[in-house]
C-alpha atoms as a PDB file:
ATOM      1  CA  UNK A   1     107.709 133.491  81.054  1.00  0.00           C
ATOM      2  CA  UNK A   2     110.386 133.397  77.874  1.00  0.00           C
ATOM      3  CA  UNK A   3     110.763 129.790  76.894  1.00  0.00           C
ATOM      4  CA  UNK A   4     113.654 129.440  75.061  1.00  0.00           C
ATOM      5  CA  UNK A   5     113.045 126.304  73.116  1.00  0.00           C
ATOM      6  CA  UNK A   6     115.153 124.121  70.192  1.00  0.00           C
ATOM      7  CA  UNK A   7     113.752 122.885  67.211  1.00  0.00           C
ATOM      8  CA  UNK A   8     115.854 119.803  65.899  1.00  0.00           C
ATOM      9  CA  UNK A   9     114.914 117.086  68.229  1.00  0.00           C
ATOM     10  CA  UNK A  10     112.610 118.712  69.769  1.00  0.00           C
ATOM     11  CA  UNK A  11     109.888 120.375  67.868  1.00  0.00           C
ATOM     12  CA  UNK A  12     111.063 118.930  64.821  1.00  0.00           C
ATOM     13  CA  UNK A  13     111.930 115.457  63.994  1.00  0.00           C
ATOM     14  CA  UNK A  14     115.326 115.561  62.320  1.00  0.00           C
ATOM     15  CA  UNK A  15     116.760 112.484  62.745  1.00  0.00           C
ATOM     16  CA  UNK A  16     113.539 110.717  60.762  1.00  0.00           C
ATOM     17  CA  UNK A  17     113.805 114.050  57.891  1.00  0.00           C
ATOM     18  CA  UNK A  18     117.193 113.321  57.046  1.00  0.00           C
ATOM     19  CA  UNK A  19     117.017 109.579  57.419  1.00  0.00           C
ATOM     20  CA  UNK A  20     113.948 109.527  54.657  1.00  0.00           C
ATOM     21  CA  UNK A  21     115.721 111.544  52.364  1.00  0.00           C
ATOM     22  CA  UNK A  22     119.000 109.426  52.643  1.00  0.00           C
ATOM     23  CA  UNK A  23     117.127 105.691  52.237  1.00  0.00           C
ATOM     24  CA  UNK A  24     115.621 107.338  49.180  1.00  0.00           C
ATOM     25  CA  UNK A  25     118.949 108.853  47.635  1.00  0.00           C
ATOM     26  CA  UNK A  26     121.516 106.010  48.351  1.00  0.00           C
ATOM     27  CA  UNK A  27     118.955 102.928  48.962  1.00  0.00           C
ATOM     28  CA  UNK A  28     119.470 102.505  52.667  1.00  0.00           C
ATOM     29  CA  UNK A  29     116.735 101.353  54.808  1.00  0.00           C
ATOM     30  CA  UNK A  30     117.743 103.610  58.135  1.00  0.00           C
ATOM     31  CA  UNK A  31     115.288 103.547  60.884  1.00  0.00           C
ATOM     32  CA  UNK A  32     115.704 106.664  62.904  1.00  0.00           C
ATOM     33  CA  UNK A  33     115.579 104.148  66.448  1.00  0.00           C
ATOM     34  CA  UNK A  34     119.044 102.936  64.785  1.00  0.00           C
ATOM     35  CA  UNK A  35     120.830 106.947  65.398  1.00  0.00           C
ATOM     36  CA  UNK A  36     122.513 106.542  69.097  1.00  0.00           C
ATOM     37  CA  UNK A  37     124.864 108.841  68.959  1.00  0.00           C
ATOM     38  CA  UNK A  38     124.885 113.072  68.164  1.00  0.00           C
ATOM     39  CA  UNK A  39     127.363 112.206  64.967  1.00  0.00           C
ATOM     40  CA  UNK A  40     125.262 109.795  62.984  1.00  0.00           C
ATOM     41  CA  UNK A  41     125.345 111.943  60.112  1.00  0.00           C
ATOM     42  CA  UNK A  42     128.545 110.826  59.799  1.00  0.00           C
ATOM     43  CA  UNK A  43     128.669 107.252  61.438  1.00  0.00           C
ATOM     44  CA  UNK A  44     125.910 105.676  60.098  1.00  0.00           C
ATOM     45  CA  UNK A  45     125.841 107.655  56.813  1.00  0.00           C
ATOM     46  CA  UNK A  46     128.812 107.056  53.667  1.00  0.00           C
ATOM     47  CA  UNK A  47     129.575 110.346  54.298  1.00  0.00           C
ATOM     48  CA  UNK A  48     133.213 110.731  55.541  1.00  0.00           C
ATOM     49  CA  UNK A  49     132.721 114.366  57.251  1.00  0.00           C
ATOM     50  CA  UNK A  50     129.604 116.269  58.871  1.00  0.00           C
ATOM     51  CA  UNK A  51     130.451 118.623  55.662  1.00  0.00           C
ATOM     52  CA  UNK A  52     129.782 116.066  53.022  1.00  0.00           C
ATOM     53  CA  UNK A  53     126.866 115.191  55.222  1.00  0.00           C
ATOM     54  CA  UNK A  54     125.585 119.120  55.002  1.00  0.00           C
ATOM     55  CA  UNK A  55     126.613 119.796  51.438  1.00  0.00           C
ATOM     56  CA  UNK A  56     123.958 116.988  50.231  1.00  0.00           C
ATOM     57  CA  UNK A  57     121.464 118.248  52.907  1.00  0.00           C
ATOM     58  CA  UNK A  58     121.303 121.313  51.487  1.00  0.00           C
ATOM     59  CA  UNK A  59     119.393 120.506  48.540  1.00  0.00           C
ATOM     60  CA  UNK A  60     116.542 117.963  48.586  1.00  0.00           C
ATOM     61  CA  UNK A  61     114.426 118.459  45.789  1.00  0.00           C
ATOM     62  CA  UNK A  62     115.222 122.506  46.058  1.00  0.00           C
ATOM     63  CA  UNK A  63     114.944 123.126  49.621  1.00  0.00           C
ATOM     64  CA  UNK A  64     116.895 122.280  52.526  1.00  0.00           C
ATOM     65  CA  UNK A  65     116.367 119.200  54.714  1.00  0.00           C
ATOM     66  CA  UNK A  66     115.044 121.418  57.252  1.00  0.00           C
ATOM     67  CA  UNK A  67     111.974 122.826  55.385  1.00  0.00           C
ATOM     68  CA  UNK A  68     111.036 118.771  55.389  1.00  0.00           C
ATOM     69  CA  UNK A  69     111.196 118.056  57.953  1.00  0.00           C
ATOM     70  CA  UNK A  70     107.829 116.665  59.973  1.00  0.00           C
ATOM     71  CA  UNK A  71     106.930 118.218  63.925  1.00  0.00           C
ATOM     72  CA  UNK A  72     106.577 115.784  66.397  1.00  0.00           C
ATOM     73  CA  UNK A  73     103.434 114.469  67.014  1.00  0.00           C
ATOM     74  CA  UNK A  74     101.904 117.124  69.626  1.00  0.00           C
ATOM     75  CA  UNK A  75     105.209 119.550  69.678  1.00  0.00           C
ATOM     76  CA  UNK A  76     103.451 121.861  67.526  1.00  0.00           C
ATOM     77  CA  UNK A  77     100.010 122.039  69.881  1.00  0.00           C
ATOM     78  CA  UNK A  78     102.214 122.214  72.714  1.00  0.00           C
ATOM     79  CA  UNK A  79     104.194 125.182  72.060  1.00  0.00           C
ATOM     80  CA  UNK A  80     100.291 126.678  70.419  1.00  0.00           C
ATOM     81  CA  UNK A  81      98.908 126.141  73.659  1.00  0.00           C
ATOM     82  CA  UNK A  82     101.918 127.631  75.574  1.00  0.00           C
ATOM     83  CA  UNK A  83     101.952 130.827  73.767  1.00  0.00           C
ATOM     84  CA  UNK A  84      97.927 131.221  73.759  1.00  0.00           C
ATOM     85  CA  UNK A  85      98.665 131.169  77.895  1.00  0.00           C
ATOM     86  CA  UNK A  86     100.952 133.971  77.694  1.00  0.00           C
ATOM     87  CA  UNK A  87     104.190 132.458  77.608  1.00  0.00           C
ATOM     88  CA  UNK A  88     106.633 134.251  75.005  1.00  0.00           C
ATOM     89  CA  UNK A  89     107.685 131.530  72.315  1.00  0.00           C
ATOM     90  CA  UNK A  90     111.588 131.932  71.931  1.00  0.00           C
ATOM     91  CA  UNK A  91     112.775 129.717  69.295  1.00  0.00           C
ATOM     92  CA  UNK A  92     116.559 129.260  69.394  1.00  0.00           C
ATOM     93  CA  UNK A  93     118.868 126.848  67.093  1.00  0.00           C
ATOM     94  CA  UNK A  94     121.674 126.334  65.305  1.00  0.00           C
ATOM     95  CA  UNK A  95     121.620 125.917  61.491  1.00  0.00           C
ATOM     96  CA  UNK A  96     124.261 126.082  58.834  1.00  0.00           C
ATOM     97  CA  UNK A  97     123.639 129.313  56.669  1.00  0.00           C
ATOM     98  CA  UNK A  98     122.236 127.494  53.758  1.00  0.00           C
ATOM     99  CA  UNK A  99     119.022 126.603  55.770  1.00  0.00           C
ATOM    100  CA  UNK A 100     118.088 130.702  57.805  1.00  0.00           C
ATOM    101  CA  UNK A 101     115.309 130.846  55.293  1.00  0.00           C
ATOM    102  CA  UNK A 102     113.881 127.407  54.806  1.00  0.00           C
ATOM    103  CA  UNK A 103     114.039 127.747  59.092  1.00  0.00           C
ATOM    104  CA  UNK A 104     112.152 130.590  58.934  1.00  0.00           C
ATOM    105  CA  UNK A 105     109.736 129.665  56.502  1.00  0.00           C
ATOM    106  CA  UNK A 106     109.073 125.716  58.544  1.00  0.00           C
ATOM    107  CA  UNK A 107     108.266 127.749  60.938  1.00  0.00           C
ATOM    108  CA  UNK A 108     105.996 129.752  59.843  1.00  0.00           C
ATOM    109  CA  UNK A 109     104.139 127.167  57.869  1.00  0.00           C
ATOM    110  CA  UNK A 110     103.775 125.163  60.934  1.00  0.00           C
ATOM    111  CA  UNK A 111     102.461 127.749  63.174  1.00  0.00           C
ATOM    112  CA  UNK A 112     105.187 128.170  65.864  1.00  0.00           C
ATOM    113  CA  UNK A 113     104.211 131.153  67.719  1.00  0.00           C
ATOM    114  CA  UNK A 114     107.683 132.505  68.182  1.00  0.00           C
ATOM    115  CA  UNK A 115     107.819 136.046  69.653  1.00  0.00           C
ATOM    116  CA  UNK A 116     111.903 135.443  68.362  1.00  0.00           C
ATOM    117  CA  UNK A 117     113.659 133.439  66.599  1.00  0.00           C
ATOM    118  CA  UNK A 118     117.261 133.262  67.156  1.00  0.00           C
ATOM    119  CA  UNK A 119     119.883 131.121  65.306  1.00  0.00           C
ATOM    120  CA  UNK A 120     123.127 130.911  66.614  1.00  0.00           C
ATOM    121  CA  UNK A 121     125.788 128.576  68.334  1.00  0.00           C
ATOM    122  CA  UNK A 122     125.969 130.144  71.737  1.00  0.00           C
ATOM    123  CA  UNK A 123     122.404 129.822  72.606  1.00  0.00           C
ATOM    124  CA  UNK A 124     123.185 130.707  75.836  1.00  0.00           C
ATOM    125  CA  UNK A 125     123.481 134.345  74.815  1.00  0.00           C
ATOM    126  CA  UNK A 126     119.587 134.637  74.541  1.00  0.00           C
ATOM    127  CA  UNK A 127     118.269 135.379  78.025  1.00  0.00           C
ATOM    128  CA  UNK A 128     115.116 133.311  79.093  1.00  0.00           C
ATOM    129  CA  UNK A 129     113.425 132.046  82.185  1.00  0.00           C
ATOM    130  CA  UNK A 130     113.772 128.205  80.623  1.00  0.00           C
ATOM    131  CA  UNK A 131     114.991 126.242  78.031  1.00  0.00           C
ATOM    132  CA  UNK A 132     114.464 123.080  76.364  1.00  0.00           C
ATOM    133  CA  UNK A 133     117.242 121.892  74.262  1.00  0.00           C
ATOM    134  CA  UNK A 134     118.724 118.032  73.147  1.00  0.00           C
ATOM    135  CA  UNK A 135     121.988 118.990  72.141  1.00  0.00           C
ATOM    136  CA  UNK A 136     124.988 117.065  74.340  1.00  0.00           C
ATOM    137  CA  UNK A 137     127.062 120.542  73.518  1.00  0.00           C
ATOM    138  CA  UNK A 138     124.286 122.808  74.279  1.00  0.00           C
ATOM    139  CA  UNK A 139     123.362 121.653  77.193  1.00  0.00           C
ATOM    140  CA  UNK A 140     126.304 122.386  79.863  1.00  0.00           C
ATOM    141  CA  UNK A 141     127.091 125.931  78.554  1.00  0.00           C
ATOM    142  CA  UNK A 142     123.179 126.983  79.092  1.00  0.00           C
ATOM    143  CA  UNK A 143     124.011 125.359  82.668  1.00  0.00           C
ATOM    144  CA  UNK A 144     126.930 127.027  83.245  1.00  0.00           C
ATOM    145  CA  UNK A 145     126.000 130.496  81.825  1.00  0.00           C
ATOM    146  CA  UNK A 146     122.651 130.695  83.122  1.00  0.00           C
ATOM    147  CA  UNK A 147     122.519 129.068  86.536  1.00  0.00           C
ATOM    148  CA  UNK A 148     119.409 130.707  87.915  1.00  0.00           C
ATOM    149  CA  UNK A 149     117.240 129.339  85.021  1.00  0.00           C
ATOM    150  CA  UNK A 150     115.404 126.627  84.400  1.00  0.00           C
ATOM    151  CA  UNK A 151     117.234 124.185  81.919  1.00  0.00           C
ATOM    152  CA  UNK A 152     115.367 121.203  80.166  1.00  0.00           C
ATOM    153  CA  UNK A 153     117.379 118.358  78.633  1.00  0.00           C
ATOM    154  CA  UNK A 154     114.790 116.904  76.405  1.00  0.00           C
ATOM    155  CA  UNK A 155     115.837 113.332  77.081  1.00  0.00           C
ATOM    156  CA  UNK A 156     116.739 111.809  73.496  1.00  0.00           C
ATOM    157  CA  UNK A 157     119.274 108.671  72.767  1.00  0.00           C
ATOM    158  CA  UNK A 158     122.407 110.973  71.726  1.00  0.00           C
ATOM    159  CA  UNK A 159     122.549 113.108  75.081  1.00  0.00           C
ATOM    160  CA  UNK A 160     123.161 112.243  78.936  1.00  0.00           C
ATOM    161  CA  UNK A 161     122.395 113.861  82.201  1.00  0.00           C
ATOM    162  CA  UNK A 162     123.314 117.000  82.474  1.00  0.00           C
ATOM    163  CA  UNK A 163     124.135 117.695  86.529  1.00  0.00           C
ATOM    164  CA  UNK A 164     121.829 121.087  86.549  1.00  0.00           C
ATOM    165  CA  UNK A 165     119.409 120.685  84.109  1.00  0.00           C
ATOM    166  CA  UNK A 166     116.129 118.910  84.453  1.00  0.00           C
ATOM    167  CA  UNK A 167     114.877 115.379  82.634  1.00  0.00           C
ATOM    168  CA  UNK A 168     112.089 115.761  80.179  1.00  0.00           C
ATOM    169  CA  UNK A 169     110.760 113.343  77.964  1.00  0.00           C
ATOM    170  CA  UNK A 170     107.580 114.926  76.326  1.00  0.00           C
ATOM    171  CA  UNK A 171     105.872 117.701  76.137  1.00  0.00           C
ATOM    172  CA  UNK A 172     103.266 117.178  78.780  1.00  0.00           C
ATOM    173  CA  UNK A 173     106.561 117.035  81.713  1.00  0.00           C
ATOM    174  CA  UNK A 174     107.749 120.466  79.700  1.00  0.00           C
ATOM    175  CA  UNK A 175     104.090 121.760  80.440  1.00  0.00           C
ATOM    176  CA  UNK A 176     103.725 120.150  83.744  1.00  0.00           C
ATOM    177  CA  UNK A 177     107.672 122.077  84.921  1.00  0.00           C
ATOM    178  CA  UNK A 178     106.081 125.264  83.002  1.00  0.00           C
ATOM    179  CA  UNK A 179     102.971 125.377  85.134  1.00  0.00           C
ATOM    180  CA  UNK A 180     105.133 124.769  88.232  1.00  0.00           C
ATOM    181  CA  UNK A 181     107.066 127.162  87.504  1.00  0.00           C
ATOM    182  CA  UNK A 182     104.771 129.566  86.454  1.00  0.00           C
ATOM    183  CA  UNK A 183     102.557 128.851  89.667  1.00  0.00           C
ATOM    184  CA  UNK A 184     105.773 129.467  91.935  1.00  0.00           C
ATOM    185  CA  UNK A 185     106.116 132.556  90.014  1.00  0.00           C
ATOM    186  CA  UNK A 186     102.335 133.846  90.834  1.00  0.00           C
ATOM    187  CA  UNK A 187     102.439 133.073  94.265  1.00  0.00           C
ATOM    188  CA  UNK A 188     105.125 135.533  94.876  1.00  0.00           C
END
């Protein structure tokens, strides 16, 4: 099957990469259990727009604060072991333009065994038997435009039921639906 699967919040663990970055630069002590909301660049940051917020993201000691960022603990291995059983890898997420290559390269250095990677807003535009996604914006379009997949709503603090799409909250329900699914699929 295609598994169309997010990085930020998913795989990897933005909310603690930025956080680290900003305690160190502006002497906060952030703890990323205190971000509630999708805009707490902006609300629990000085920052007075998501644009300041991405202008000083964009260089962190020479590199985007997406090539620091640190996988969740067993994302990484999960998505491994999904690919070694045949399941096409089909990254999809949305990054400003500063951070394409740093994306790429985080990627690559963590071993992500994407058959595509796709970065764009619509994500919905990139056909695939399931996705797994956190965004609050993301979510109901994939819904709406592609009713007869699977969608996953990786369950995180800043998004809510989605009527539609499916609860998960780690990696072992994403491979337990997968197998499921993939199972279903066989026995056709």
């Amino acid at each position: 099957m295609r598994l169309g699967i997010d990085l930020d919040g998913v795989i990897a663990n933005f909310t603690h990469g930025w956080m680290r970055f900003y305690n160190r630069d502006f002497g906060t002590e952030l703890r990323p259990e205190d971000s509630q909301d999708w805009g707490d660049l902006v609300g629990l940051t000085h920052f007075r727009h998501v644009g300041e917020f991405w202008k000083w993201s964009s260089d962190l000691d020479g590199r985007s604060v997406f090539w620091h960022l640190e996988p969740f603990p067993g994302a990484v291995e999960a998505v491994q072991e999904l690919g070694e059983e045949g399941h096409d890898i089909v990254v999809i997420t949305t990054k400003p333009h500063f951070a394409v290559s740093d994306t790429h390269e985080w990627i690559e250095k963590h071993g992500i065994p994407a058959e595509e990677i796709h970065i764009l807003e619509d994500k919905w535009e990139v056909d695939c038997d399931v996705y797994l996604d956190d965004g609050p914006h993301i979510l109901p379009a994939l819904v709406e435009h592609r009713p007869h997949r699977t969608v996953c709503r990786y369950v995180r603090p800043w998004n809510r039921a989605v009527e539609g799409a499916v609860d998960i909250h780690d990696f072992d329900d994403f491979r337990k639906l997968v197998d499921g699914l993939d199972r279903g699929r066989a026995g056709k």
